[in-house]
N, C-alpha and C. Protein backbone atom coordinates (compact mmCIF):
# COMPACT_ATOMS: atom_id res chain seq x y z
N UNK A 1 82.79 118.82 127.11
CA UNK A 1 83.49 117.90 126.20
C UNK A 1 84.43 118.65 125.26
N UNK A 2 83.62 119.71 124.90
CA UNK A 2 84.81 120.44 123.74
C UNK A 2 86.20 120.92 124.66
N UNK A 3 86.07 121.29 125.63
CA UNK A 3 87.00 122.20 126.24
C UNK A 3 88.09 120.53 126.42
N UNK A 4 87.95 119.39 127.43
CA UNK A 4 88.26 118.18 127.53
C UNK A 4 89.24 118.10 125.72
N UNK A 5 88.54 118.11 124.98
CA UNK A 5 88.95 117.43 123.67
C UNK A 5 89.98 119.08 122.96
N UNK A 6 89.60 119.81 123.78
CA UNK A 6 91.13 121.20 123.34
C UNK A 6 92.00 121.03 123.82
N UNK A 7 91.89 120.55 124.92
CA UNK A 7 93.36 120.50 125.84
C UNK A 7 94.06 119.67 125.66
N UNK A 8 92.98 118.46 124.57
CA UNK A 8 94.51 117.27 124.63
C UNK A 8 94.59 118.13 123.45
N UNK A 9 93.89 119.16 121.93
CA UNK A 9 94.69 119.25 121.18
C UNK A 9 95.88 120.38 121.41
N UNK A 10 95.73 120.84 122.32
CA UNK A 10 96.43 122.02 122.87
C UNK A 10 97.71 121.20 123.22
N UNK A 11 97.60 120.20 123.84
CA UNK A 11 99.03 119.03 124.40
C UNK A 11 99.43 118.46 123.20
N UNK A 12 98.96 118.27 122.23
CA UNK A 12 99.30 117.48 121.08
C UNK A 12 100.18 118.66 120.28
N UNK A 13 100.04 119.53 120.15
CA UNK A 13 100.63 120.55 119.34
C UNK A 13 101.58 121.15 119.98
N UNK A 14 101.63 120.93 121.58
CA UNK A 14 103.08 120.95 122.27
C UNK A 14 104.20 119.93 122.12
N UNK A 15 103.50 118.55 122.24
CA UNK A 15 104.38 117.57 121.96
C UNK A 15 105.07 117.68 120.36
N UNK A 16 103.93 117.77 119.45
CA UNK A 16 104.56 117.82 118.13
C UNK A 16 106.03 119.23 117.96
N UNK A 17 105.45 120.71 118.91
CA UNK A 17 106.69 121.01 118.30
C UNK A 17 107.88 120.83 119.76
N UNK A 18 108.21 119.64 120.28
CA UNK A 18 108.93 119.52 121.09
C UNK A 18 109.37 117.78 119.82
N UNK A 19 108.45 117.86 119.58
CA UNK A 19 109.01 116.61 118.32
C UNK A 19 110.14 117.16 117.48
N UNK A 20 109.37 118.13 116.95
CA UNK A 20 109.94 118.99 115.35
C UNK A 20 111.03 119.37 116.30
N UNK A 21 111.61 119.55 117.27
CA UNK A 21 113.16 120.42 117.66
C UNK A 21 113.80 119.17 117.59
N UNK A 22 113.31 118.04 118.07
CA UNK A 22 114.40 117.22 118.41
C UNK A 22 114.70 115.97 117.27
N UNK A 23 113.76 116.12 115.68
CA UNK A 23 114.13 115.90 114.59
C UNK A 23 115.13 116.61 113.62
N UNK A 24 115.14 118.30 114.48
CA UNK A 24 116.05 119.29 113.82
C UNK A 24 116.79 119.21 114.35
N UNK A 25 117.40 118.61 115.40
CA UNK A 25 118.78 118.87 116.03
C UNK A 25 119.40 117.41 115.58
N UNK A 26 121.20 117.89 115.21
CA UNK A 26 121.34 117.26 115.07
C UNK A 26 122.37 116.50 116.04
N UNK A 27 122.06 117.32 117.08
CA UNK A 27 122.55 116.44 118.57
C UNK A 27 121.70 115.90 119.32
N UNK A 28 121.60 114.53 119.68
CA UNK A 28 120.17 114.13 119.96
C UNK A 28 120.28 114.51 121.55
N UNK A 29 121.62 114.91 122.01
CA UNK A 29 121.31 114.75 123.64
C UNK A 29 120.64 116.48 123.94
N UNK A 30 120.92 117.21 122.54
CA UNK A 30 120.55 118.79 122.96
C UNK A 30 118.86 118.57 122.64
N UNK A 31 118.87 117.67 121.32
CA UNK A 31 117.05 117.65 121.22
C UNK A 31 116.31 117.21 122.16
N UNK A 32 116.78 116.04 123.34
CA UNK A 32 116.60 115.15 123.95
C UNK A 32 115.61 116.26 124.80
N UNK A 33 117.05 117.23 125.46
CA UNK A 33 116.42 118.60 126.56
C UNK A 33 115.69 119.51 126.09
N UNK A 34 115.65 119.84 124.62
CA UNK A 34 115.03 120.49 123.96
C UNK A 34 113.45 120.39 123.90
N UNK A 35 113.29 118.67 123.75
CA UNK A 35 111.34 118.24 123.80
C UNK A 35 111.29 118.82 125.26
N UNK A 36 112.13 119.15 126.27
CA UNK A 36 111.10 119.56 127.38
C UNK A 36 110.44 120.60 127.23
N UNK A 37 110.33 121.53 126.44
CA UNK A 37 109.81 122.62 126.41
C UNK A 37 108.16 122.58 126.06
N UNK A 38 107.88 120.76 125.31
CA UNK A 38 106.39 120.54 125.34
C UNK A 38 105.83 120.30 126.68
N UNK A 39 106.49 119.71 127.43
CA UNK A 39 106.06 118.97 129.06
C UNK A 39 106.05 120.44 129.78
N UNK A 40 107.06 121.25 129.91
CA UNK A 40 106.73 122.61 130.62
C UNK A 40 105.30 123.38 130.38
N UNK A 41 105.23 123.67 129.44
CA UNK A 41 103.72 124.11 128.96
C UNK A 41 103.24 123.82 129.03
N UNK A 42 102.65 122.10 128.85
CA UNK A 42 101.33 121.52 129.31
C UNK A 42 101.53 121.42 130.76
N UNK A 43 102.18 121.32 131.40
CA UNK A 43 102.20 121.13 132.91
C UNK A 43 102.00 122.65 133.02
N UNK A 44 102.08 123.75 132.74
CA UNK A 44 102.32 124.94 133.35
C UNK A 44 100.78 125.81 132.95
N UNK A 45 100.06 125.01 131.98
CA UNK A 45 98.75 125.37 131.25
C UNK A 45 98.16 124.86 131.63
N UNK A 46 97.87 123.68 132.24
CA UNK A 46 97.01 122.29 132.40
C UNK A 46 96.42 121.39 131.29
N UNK A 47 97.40 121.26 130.22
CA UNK A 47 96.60 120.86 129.21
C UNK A 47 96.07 119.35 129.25
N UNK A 48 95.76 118.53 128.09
CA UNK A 48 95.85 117.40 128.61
C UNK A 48 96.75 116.03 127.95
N UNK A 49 97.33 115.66 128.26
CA UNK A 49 99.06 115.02 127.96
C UNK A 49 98.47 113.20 128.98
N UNK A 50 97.72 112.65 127.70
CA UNK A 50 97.50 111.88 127.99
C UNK A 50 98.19 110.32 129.33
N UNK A 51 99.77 110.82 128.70
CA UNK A 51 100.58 109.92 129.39
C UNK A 51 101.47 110.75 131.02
N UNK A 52 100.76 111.95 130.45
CA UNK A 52 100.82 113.07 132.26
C UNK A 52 99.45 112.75 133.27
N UNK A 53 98.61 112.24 132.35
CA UNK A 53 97.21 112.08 132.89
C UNK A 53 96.85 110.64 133.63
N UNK A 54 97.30 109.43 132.70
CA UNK A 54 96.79 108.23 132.49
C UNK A 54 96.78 107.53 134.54
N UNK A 55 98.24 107.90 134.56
CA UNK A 55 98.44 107.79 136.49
C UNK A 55 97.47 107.82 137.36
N UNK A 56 96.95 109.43 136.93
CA UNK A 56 95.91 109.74 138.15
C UNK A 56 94.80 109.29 138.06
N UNK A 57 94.34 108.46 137.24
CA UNK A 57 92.92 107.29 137.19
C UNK A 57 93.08 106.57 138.27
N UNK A 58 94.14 106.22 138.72
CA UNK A 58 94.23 105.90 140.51
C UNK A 58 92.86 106.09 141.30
N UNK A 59 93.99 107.18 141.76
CA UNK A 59 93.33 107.87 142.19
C UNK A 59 91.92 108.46 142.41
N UNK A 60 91.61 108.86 141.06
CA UNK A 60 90.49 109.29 140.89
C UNK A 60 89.96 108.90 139.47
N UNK A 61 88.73 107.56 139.62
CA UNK A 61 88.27 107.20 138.36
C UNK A 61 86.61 107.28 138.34
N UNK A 62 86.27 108.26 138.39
CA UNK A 62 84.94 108.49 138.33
C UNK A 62 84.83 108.67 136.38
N UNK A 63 83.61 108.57 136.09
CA UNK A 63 83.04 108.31 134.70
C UNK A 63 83.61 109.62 134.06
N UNK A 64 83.65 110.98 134.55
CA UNK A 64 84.11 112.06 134.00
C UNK A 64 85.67 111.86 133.94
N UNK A 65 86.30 111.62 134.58
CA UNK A 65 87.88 110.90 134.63
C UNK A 65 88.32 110.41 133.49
N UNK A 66 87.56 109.38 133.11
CA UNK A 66 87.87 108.38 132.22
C UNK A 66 87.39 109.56 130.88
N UNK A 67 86.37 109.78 130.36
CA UNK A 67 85.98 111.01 129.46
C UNK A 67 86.66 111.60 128.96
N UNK A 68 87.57 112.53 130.04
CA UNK A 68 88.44 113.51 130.16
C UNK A 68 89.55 112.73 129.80
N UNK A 69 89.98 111.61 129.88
CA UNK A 69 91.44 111.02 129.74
C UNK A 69 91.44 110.78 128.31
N UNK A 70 89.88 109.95 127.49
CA UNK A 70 89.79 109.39 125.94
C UNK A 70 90.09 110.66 125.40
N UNK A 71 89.38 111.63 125.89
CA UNK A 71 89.12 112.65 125.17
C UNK A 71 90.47 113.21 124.66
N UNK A 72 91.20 113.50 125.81
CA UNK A 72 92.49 114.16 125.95
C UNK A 72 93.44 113.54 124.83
N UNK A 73 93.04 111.81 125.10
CA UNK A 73 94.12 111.08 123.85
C UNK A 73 93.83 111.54 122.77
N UNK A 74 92.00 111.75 122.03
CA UNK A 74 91.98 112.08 120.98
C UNK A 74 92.38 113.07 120.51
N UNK A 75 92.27 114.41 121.18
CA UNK A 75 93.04 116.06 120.83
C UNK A 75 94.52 115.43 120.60
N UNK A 76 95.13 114.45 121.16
CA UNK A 76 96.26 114.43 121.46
C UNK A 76 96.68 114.19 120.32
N UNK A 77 95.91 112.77 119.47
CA UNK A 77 96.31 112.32 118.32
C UNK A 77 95.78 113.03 117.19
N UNK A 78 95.03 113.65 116.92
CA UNK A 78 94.51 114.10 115.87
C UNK A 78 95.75 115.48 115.57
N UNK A 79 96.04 116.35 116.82
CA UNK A 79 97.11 117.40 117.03
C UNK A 79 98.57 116.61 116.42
N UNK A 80 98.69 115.90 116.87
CA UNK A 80 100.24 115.13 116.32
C UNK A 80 100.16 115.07 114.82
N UNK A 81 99.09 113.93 114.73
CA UNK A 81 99.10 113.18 113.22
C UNK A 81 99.09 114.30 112.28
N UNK A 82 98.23 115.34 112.34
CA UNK A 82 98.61 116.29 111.60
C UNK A 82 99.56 117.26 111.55
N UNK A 83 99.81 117.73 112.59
CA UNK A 83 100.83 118.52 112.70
C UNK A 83 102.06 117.91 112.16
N UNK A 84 102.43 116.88 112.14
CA UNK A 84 103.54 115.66 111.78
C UNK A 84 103.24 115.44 110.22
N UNK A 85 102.42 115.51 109.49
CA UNK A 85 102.28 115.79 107.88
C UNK A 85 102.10 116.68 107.65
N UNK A 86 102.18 118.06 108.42
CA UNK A 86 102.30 119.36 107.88
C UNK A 86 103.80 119.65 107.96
N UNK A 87 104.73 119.38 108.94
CA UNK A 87 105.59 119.50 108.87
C UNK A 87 106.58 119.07 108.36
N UNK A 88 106.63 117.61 107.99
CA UNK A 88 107.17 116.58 107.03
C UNK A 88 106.86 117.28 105.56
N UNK A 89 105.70 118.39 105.22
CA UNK A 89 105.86 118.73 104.29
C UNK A 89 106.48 119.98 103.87
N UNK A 90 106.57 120.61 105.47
CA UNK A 90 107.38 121.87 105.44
C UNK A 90 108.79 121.81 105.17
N UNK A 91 109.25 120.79 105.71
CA UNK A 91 110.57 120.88 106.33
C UNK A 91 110.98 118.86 105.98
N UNK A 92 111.01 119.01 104.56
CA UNK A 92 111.58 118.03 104.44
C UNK A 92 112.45 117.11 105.03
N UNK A 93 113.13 117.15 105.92
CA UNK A 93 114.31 116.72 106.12
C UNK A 93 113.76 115.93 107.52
N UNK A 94 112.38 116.52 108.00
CA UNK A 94 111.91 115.61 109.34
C UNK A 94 111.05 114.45 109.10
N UNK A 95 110.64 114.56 107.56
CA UNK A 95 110.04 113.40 107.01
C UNK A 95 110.74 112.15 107.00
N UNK A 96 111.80 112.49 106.34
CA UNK A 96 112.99 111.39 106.60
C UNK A 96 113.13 110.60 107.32
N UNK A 97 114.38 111.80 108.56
CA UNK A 97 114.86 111.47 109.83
C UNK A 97 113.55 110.95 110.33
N UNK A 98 111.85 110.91 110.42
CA UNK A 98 110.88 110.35 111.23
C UNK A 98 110.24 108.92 110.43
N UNK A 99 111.18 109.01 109.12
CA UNK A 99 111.25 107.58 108.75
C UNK A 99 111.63 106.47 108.98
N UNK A 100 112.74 106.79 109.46
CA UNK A 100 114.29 106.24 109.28
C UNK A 100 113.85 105.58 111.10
N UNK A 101 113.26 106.44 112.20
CA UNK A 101 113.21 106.39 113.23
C UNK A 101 111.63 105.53 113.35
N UNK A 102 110.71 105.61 112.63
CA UNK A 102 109.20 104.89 113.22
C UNK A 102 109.84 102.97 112.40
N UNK A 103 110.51 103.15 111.07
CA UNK A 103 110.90 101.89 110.76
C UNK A 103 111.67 101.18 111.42
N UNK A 104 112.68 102.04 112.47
CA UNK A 104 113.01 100.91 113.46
C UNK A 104 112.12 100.55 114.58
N UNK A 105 111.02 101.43 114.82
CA UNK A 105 110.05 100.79 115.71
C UNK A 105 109.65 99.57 115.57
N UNK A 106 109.06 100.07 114.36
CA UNK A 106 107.88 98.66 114.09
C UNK A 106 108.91 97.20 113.86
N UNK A 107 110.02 97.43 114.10
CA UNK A 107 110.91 96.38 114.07
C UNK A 107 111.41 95.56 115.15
N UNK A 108 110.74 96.44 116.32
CA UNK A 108 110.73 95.96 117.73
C UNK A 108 109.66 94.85 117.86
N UNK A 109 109.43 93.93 118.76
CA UNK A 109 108.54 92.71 118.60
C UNK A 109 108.02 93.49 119.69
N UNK A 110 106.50 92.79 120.30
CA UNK A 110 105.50 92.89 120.91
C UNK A 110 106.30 93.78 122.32
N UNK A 111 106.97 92.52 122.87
CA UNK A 111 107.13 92.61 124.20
C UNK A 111 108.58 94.11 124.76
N UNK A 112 109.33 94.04 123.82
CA UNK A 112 110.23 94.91 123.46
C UNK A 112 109.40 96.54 123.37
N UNK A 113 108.68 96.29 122.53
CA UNK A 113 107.83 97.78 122.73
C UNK A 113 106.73 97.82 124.26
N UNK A 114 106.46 96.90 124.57
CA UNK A 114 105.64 97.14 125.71
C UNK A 114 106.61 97.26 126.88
N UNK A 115 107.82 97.06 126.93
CA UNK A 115 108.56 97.46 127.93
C UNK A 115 109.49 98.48 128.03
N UNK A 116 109.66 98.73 127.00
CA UNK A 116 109.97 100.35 126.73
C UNK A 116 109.01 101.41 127.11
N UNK A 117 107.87 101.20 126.62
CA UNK A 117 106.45 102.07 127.19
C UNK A 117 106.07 102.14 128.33
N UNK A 118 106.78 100.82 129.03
CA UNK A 118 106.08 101.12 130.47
C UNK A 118 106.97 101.99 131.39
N UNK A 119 108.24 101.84 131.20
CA UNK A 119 109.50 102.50 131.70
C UNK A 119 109.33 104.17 131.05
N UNK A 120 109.09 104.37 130.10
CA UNK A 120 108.44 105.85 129.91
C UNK A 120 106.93 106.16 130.66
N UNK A 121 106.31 105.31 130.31
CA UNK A 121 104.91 105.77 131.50
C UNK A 121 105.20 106.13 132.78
N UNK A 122 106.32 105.38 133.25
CA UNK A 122 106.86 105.66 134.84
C UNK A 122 107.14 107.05 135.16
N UNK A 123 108.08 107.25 134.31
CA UNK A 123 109.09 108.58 133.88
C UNK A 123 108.10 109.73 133.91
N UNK A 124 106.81 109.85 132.78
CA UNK A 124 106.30 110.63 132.58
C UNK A 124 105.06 110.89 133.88
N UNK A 125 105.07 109.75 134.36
CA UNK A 125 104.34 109.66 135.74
C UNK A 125 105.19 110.80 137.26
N UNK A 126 106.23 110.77 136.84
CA UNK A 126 107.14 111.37 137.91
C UNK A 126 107.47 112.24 137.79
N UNK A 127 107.33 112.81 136.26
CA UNK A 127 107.56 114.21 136.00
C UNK A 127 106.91 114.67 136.07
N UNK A 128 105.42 114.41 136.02
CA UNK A 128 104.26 115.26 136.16
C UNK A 128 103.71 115.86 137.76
N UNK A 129 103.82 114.05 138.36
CA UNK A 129 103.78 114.26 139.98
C UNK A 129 105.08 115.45 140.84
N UNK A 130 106.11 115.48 140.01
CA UNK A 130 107.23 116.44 140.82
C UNK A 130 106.69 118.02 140.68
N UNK A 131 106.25 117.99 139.18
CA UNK A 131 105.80 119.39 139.42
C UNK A 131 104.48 119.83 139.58
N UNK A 132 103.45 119.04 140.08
CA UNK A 132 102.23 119.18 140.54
C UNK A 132 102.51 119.14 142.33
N UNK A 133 103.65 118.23 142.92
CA UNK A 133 103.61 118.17 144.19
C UNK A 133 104.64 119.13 144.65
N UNK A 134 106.13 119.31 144.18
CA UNK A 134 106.67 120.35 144.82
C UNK A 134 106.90 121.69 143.29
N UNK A 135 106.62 121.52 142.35
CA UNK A 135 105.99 122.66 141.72
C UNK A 135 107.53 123.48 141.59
N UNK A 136 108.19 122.41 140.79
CA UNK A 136 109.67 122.47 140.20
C UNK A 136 109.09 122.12 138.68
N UNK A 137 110.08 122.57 137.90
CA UNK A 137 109.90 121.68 136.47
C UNK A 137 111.37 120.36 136.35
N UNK A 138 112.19 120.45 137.51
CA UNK A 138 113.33 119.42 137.46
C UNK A 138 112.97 118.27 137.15
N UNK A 139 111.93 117.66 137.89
CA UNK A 139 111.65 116.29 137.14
C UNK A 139 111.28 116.24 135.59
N UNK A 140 110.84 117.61 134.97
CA UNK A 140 110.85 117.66 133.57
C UNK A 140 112.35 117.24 132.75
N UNK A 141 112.67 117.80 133.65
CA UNK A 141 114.47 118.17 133.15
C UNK A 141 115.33 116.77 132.78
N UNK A 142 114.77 116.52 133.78
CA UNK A 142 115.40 114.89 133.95
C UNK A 142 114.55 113.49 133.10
N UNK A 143 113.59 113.55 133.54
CA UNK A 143 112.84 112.75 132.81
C UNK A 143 112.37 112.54 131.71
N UNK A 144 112.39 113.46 130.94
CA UNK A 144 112.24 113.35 129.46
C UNK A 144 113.34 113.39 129.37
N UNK A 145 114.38 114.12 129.28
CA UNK A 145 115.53 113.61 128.64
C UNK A 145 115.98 111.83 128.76
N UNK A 146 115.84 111.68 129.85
CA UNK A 146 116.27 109.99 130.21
C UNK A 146 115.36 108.78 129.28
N UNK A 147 114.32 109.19 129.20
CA UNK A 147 113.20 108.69 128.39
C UNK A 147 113.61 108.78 127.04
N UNK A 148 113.91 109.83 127.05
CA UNK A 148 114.46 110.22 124.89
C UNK A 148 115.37 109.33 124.91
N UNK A 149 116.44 109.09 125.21
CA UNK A 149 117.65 108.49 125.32
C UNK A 149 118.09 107.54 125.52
N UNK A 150 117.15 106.99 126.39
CA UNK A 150 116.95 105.83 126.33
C UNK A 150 116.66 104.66 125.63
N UNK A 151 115.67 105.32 124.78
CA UNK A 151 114.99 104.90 123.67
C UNK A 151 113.28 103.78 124.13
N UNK A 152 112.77 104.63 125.33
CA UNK A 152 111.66 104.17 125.85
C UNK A 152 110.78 105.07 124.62
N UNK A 153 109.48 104.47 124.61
CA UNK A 153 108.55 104.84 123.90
C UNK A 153 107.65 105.64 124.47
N UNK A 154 107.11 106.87 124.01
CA UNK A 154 106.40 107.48 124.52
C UNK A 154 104.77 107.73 123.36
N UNK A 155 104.20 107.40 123.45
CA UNK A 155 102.47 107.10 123.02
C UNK A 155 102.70 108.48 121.55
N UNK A 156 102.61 109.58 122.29
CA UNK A 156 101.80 110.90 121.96
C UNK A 156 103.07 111.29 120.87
N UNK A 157 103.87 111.40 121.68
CA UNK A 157 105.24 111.41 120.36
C UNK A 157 105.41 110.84 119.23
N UNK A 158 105.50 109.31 119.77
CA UNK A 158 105.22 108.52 118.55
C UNK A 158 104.68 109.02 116.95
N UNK A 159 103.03 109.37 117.75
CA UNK A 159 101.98 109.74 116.92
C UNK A 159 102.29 110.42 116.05
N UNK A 160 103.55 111.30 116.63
CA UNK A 160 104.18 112.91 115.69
C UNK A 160 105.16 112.42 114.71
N UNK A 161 105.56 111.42 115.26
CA UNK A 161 106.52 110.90 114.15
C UNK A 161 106.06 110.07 113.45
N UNK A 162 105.20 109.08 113.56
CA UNK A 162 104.34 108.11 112.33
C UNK A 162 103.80 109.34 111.30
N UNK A 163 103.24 110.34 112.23
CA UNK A 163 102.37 111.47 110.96
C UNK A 163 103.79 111.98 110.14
N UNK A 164 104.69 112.21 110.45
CA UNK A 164 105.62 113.12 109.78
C UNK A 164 106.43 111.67 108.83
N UNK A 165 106.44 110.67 109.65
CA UNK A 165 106.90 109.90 108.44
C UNK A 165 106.07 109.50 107.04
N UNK A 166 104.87 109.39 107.11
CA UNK A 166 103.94 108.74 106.19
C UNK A 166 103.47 108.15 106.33
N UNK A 167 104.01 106.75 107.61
CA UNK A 167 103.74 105.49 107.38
C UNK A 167 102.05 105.50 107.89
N UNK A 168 101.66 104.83 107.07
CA UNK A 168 100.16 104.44 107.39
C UNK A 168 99.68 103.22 107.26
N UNK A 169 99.57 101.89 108.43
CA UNK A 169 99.33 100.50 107.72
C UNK A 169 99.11 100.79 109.41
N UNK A 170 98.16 99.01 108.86
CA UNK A 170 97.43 98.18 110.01
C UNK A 170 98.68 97.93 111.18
N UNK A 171 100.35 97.83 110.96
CA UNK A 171 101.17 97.60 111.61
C UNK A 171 101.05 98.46 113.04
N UNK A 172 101.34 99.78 111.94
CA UNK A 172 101.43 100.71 112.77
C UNK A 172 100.63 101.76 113.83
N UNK A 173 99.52 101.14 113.21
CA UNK A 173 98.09 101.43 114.25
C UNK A 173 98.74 100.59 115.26
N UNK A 174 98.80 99.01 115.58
CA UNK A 174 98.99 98.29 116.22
C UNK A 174 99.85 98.30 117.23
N UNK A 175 101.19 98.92 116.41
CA UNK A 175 102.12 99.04 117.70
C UNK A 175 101.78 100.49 118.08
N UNK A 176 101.11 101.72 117.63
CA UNK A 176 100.45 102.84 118.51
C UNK A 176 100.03 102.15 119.78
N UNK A 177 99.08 101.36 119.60
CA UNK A 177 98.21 101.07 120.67
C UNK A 177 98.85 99.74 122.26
N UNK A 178 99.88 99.63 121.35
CA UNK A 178 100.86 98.67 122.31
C UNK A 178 101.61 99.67 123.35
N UNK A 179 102.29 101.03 122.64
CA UNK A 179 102.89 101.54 123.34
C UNK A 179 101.97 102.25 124.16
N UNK A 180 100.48 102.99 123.87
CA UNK A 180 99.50 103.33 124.85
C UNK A 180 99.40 102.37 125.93
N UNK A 181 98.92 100.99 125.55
CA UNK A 181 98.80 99.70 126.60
C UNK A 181 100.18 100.25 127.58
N UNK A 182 101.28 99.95 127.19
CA UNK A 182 102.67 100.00 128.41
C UNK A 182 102.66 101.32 128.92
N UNK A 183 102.59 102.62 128.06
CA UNK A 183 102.43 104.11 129.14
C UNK A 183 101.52 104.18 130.35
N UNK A 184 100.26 103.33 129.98
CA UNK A 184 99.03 103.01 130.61
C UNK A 184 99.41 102.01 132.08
N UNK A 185 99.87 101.43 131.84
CA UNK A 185 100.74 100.54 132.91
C UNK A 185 102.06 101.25 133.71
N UNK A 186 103.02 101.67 133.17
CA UNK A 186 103.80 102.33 133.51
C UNK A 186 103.51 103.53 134.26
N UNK A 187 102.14 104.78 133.58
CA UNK A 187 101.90 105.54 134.47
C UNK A 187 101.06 105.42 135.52
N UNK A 188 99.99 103.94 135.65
CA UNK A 188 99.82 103.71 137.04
C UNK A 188 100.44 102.91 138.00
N UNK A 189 101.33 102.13 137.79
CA UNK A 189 102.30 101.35 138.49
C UNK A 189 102.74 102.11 140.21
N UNK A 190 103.32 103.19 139.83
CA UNK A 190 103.59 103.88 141.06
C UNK A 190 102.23 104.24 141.85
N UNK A 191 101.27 104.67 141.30
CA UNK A 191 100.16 105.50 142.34
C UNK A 191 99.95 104.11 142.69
N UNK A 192 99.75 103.11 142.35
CA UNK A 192 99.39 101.52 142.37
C UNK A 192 100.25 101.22 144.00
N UNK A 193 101.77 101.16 143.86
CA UNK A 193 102.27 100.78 144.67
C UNK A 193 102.37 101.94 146.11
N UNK A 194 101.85 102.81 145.88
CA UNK A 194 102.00 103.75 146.60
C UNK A 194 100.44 103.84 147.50
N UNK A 195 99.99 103.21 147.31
CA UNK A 195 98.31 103.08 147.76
C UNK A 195 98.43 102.53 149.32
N UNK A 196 99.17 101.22 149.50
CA UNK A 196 99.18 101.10 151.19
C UNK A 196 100.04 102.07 151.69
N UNK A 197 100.69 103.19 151.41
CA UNK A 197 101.43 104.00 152.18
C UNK A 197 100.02 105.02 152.94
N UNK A 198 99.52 105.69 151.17
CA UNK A 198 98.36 106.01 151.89
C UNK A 198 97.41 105.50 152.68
N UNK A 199 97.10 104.71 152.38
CA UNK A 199 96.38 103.90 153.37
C UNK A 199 96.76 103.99 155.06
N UNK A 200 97.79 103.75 155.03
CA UNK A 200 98.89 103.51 156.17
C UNK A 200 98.59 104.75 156.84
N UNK A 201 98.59 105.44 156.30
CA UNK A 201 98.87 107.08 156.54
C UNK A 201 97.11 107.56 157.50
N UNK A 202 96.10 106.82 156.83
CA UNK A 202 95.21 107.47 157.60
C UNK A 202 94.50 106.21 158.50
């Protein structure tokens, strides 16, 4: 369990400083490529990156599966939320800019954030599968950037920026857990539709 609950904080403290670059830049398409440098490392470490993970419950959902996945979210969030008020206190200027950016969230209605999340769950589903199956980081390359830019929601990020903004209310728990719900959907959608191929196959 401890080792399970390091790796998501080990992923959480990648995402946060792939957060912190792309609050400091003030080109969002260079920060955009810049957060890949959290997805390389946890993919290249095995850490655990809840919305790299959530997919392969497909696949494989035995009771340790599921364990390993809560677990992973919690390192994930506890690594953000803080790291995101340590740095908001370091570096003033990401407190802000992660103000300015979680208040237009919560300004999104229900369905608006759950479909943004699921279209990043996809993304982060394909970047993970490209470099676990042909063992490139290109789908990194591509997919988070398209995701940043888009302005799809990504769970674990989020987290880094609610901590670095301040905000703390019942709202914003709420839409956390909306955009988990759509990554959650989004990253099994494909193994989902991809099941009678396998099938097919044997």
């Amino acid at each position: 369990m401890l080792r399970k609950l390091t790796d998501g904080l080990l992923a959480g403290i990648m995402v946060s400083i792939g957060g912190g670059v792309f609050l400091g830049c003030e080109n969002k398409y260079v920060g955009a490529v810049m957060f890949c440098i959290a997805l390389v490392c946890i993919c290249n470490d095995g850490y655990s990156l809840f919305t790299g993970k959530v997919g392969y419950i497909v696949e494989s959902h035995k009771k340790e599966d599921f364990s390993a996945l809560l677990l992973g979210l919690l390192g994930n969030a506890i690594a953000t939320c803080l790291i995101g008020m340590a740095l908001s206190y370091a570096v003033p200027g990401f407190g802000e800019k992660a103000l300015s950016m979680c208040n237009a969230k919560l300004g999104q209605d229900f369905f608006q954030t759950l479909i943004r999340a699921i279209f990043c769950g996809i993304l982060m589903y394909l970047a993970v599968c490209l470099f676990k199956e042909h063992k490139t980081p290109l789908g990194i390359f591509f997919c988070v950037p398209v995701f940043i830019l888009s302005g799809y929601e990504h769970s674990i990020a989020n987290m880094f920026y609610f901590g670095a903004s301040g905000i703390v209310s019942l709202e914003a728990f709420a839409y956390i857990w909306v955009v988990i719900l759509g990554n959650s959907i989004g990253g099994m959608l494909f193994p989902i539709l991809k099941l009678p191929r396998k099938l097919g196959k044997k």
